[in-house]
Every structure is written in structure tokens, then in C-alpha cells.
Protein backbone atom coordinates (compact mmCIF):
# COMPACT_ATOMS: atom_id res chain seq x y z
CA UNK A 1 25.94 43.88 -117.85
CA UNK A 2 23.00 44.89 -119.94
CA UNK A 3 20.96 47.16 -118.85
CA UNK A 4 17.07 47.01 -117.84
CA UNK A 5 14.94 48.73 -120.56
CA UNK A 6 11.90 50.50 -119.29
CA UNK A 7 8.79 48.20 -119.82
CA UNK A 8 6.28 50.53 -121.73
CA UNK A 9 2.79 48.52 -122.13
CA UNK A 10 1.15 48.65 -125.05
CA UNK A 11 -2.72 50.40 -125.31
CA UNK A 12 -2.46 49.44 -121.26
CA UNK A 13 -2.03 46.19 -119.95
CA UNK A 14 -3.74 45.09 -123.10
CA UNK A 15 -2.61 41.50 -123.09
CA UNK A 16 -4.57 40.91 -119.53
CA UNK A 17 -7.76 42.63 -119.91
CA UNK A 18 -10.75 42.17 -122.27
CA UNK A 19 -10.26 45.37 -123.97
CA UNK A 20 -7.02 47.57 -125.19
CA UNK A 21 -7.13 51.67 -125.11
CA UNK A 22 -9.63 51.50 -122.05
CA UNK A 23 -9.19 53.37 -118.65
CA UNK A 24 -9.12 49.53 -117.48
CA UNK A 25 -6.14 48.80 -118.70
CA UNK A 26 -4.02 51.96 -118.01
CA UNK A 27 -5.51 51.17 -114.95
CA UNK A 28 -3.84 47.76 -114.88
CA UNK A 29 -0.85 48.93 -116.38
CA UNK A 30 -0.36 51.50 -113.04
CA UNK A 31 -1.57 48.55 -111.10
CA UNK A 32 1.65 46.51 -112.48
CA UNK A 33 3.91 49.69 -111.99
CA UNK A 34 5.58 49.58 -115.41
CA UNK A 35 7.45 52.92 -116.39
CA UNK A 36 5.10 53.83 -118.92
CA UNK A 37 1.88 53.32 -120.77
CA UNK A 38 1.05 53.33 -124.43
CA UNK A 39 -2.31 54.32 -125.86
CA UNK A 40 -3.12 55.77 -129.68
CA UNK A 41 -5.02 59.00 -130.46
CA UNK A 42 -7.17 59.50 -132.96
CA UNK A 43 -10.37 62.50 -133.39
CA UNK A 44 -13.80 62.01 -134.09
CA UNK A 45 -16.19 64.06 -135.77
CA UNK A 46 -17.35 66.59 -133.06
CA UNK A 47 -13.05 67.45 -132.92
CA UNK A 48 -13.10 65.35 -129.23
CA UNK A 49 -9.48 63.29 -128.83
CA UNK A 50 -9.88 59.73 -128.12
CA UNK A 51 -7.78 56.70 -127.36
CA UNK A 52 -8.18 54.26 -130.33
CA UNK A 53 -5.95 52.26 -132.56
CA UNK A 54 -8.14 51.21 -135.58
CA UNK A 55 -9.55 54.20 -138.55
CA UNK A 56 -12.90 52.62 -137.88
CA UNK A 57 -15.18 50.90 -135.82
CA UNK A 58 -18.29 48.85 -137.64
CA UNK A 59 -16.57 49.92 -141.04
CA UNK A 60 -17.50 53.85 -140.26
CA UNK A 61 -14.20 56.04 -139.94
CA UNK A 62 -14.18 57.59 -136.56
CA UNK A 63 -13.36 61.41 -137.97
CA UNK A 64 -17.37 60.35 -139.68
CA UNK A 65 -18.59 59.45 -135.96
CA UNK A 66 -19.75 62.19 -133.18
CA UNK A 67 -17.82 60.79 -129.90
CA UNK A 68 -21.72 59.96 -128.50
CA UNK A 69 -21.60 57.81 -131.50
CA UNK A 70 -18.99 56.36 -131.07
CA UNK A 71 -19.69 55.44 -127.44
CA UNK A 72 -23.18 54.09 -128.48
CA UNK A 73 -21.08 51.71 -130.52
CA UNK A 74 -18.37 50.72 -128.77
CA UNK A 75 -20.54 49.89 -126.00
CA UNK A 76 -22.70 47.65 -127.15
CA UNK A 77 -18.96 45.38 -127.30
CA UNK A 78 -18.77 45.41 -123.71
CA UNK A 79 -16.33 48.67 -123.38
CA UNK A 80 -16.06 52.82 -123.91
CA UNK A 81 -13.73 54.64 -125.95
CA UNK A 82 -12.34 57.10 -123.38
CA UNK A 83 -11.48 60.46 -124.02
CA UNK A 84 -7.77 61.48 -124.29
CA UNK A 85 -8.26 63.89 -121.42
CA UNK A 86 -10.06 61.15 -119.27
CA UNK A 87 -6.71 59.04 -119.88
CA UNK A 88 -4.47 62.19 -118.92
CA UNK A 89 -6.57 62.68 -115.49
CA UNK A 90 -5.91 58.55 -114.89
CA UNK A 91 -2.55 58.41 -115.37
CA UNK A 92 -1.26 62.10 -114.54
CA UNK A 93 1.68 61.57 -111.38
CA UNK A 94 0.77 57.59 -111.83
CA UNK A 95 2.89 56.70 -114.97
CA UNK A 96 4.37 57.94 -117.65
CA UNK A 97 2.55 58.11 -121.33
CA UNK A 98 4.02 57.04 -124.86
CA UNK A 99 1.47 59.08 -126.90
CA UNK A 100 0.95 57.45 -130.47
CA UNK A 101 -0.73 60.09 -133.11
CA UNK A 102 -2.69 57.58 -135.71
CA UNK A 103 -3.25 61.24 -137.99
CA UNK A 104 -2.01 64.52 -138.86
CA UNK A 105 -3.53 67.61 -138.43
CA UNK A 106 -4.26 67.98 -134.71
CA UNK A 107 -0.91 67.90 -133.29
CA UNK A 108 -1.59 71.49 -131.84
CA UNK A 109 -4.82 70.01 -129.89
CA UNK A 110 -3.21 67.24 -128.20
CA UNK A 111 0.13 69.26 -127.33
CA UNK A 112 -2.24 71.66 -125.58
CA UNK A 113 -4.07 68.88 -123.76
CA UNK A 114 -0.70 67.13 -122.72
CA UNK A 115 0.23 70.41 -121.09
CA UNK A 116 -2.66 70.71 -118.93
CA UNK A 117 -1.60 67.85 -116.95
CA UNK A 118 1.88 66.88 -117.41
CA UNK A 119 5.23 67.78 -117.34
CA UNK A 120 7.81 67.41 -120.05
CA UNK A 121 9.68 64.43 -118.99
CA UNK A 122 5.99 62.09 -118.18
CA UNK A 123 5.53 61.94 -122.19
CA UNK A 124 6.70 61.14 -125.72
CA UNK A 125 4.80 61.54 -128.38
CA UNK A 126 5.84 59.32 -130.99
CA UNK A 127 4.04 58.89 -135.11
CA UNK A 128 4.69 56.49 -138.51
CA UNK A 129 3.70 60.37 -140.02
CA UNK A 130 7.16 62.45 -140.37
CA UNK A 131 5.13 65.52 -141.13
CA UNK A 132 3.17 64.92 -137.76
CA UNK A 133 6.85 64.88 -136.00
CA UNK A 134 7.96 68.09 -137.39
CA UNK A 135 4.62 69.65 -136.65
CA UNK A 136 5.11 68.96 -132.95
CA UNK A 137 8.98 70.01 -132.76
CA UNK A 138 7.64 73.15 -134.72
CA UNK A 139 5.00 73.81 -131.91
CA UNK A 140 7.20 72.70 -128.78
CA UNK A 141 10.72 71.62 -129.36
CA UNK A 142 10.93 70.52 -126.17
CA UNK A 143 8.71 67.73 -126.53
CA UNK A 144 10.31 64.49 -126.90
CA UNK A 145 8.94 62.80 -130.36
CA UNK A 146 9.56 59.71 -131.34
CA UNK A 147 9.93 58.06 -135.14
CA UNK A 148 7.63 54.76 -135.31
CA UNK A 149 9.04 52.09 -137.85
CA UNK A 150 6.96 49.45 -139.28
CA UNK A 151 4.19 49.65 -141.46
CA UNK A 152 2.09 46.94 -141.46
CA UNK A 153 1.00 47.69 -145.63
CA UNK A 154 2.79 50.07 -146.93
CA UNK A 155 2.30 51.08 -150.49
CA UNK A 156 5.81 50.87 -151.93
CA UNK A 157 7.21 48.17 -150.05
CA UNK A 158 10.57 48.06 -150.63
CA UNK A 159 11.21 51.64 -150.85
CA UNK A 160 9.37 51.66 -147.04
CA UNK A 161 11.45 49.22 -145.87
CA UNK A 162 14.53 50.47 -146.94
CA UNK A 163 13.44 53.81 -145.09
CA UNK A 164 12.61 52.15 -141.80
CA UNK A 165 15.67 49.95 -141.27
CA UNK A 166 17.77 53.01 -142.69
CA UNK A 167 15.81 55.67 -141.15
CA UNK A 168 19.06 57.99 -140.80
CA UNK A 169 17.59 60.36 -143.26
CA UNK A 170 14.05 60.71 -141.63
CA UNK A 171 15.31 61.42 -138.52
CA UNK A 172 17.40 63.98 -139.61
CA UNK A 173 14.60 65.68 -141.34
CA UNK A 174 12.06 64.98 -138.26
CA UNK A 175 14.93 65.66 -135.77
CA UNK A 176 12.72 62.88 -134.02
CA UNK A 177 14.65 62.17 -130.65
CA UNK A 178 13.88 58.46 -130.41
CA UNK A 179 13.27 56.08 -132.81
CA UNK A 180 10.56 53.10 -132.66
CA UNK A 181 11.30 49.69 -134.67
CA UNK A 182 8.93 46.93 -134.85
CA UNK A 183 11.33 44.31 -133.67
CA UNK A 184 11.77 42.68 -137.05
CA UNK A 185 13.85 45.68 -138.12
CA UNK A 186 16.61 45.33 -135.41
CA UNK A 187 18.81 43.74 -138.19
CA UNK A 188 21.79 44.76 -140.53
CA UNK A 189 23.67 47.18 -137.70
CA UNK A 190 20.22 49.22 -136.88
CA UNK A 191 21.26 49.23 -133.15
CA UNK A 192 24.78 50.11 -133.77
CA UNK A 193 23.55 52.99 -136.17
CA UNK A 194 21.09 54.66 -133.42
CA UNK A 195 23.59 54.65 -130.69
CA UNK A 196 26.23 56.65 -133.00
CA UNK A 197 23.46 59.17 -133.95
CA UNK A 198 22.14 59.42 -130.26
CA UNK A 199 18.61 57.48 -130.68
CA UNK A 200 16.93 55.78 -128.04
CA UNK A 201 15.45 52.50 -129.36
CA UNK A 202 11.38 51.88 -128.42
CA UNK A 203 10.98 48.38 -129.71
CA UNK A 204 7.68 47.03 -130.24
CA UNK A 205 5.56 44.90 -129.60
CA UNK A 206 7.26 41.61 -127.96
CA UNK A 207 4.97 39.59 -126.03
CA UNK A 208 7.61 36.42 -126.17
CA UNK A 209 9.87 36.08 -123.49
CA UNK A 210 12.82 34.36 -125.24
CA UNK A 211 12.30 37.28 -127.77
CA UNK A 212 12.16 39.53 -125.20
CA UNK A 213 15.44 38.52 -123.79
CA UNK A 214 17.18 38.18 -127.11
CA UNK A 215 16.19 41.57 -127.94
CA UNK A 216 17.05 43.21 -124.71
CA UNK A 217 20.88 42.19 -125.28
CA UNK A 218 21.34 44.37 -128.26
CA UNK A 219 21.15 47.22 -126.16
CA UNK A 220 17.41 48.79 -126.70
CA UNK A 221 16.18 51.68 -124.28
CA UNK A 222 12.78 50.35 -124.32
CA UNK A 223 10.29 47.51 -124.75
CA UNK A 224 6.78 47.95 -125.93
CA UNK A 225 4.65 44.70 -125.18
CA UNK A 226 1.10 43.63 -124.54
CA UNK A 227 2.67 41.36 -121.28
CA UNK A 228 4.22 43.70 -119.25
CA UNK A 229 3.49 41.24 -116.41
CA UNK A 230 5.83 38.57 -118.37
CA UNK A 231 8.59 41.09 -118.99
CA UNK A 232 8.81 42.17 -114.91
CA UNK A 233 9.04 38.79 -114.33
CA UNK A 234 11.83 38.37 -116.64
CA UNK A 235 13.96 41.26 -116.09
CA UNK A 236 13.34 41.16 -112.20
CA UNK A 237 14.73 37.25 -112.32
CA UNK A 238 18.10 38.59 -113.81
């Protein structure tokens, strides 16, 4: 019998709202009562943590934007970039948060923030960086980090790849306690591998419900989608 992953959904309920990374849909997300919420971090000029995915908004970098500017921008799309903290307040006793760190350098900042509203086990913090991972196990070793896998352009290709569906060697060196696959590196014994060295699988992002079911078979921990509504449904039917 294979067992249910948690359902972790990605920046929110981001498949069923207008906008992703927005207090509406963690809001959603809590609404749904998935097991955890995903949101990325990222810090603007003024040294405020936000909850953002891309470098830049209107082709400025947001570490070149005050957060007022940044507001002043993103609303005029229809939707505000909410603080970090503001997302912490939502969601503290409400769900649990899968923290993604887009940088380096402020690891200290958001471990402090964490802590001044949640315990240990409501969080991961998970990066693509490995120096951001042992940055955080260096400040709290007791927070539970996570190894992303799958760069959408990375600049050596091959060598990248190689690294992510054989990322024995990086997590050794991170000492990263979970490891996080895009799905289309759950090939050539990756499963297998992580379950003899002790690592949780975070798949993401599968918004296909065959897919979702195929994938859930090999035995991942847990599944990172934009649908969290479509993977309830699925796992609560078998």
C-alpha cells in the first residue's frame, strides 16, 4: 500500500487564484487544508523579506527596488507583494511552510524571522544554492533544509544535470536533509538512491493527475503542485 505524500502547494493555492506568492493564496491553500504551503523569498533594496519568485518585476531587479516600490508596482497588476513576516503571521498554527531562498546572503535574516513565529517542525527551508544550505545548518542545525533539483538554464548543462539526478555528493557536502527533484529527474534509480541515504523526496511541481499518481507510486514523501485541490481529490478517492 503506498503511502499518502503530504500535498505541499506551490506559492499558495496558486493554480486557483489570480495571483501566486499573495496572502490570497496561502489563504486558499489553509482554506483547502493541505499540509503545507510553498512561497519563495527574495530581499529588496531597503533589506525588507518578501514573497516573490521572479529576480525582477518590469525588468528592475527587486534587490534595485525599495519594498514601497515595489508595492507601487506590483499593484498597479491587480495584487501586493507581501512581506515575509506578513506571510509568517497568516499561516503561523494554520499550516506548515516550505520556505524557498531565491539568493544567498540573508539566510541569517530569515532564520531569525522564522523563529519569531514558528516552531521547528512547521518549516523547511529548502534552496538550488548549496552554499545557502550550509549557511543555514551553520546558523541552526536543527533546521530542516532541503536540496532543490532542477534548474530551469543552467550554464553547464550536462555537468548540472549529472549533479541533480546524482546529487549524492551535494548532499553530503550540504548535509541537506531532504532533497527536491523537479519530477523529470525521478529516473535512473533516483528514488531507490534517496531512500538508502535517508532523503525525503519533495517533488515538484505536478499539476497532472495521471502524473500525479504515477509519481506517487515510486514512493515520494511529498508533492509540490499548483492544484492541490486536484491532488485531495485524488489521494482521498484511493
Amino acid at each position: 500500500m503506498t503511502t499518502k505524500p503530504l500535498i505541499i502547494a506551490h506559492r499558495g493555492a496558486s493554480g486557483l487564484v489570480k495571483f501566486e506568492n499573495t496572502l490570497a493564496s496561502f489563504a486558499k491553500a489553509i482554506e483547502l487544508g493541505v499540509s503545507m504551503v510553498e512561497f519563495d523569498v527574495r530581499k529588496t533594496q531597503d533589506n525588507l523579506l518578501v514573497a516573490f519568485h521572479d529576480e525582477s518585476i518590469d525588468g528592475i531587479k527587486l534587490r534595485d527596488l525599495t519594498y514601497q516600490q515595489l508595492l507601487n508596482i506590483s499593484q498597479k497588476k491587480g495584487f501586493d507583494v507581501p512581506l515575509v513576516e506578513d506571510v509568517l503571521k497568516l499561516c503561523q498554527r494554520k499550516i506548515k511552510l516550505d520556505i524557498e531562498l531565491k539568493e544567498a546572503g540573508y539566510e541569517l535574516e530569515i532564520v531569525n524571522l522564522v523563529k519569531k513565529y514558528l516552531d521547528y517542525q512547521d518549516y523547511v527551508i529548502k534552496s538550488f544554492i548549496d552554499t545557502a544550505i550550509i549557511t543555514l545548518k551553520k546558523t541552526d542545525n536543527k533546521i530542516t533544509t532541503g536540496l532543490l533539483l532542477g534548474l530551469g538554464n543552467p550554464q553547464n548543462f550536462i555537468l548540472t544535470r549529472l549533479s541533480e539526478i546524482f546529487p549524492e555528493f551535494r548532499l553530503l557536502l550540504t548535509k541537506a536533509d531532504f532533497v527536491s527533484p523537479n519530477y523529470q529527474l525521478i529516473k535512473l534509480g533516483f528514488v531507490w538512491r534517496m531512500k538508502i541515504l535517508n532523503k525525503n523526496i519533495y517533488v515538484w511541481t505536478i499539476n497532472d493527475e495521471k502524473l500525479m499518481s504515477k509519481i506517487i507510486k515510486k514512493g515520494i514523501f511529498a508533492l509540490i503542485t499548483d492544484r492541490p485541490d486536484l491532488a485531495l481529490k485524488l489521494f482521498d478517492s484511493n
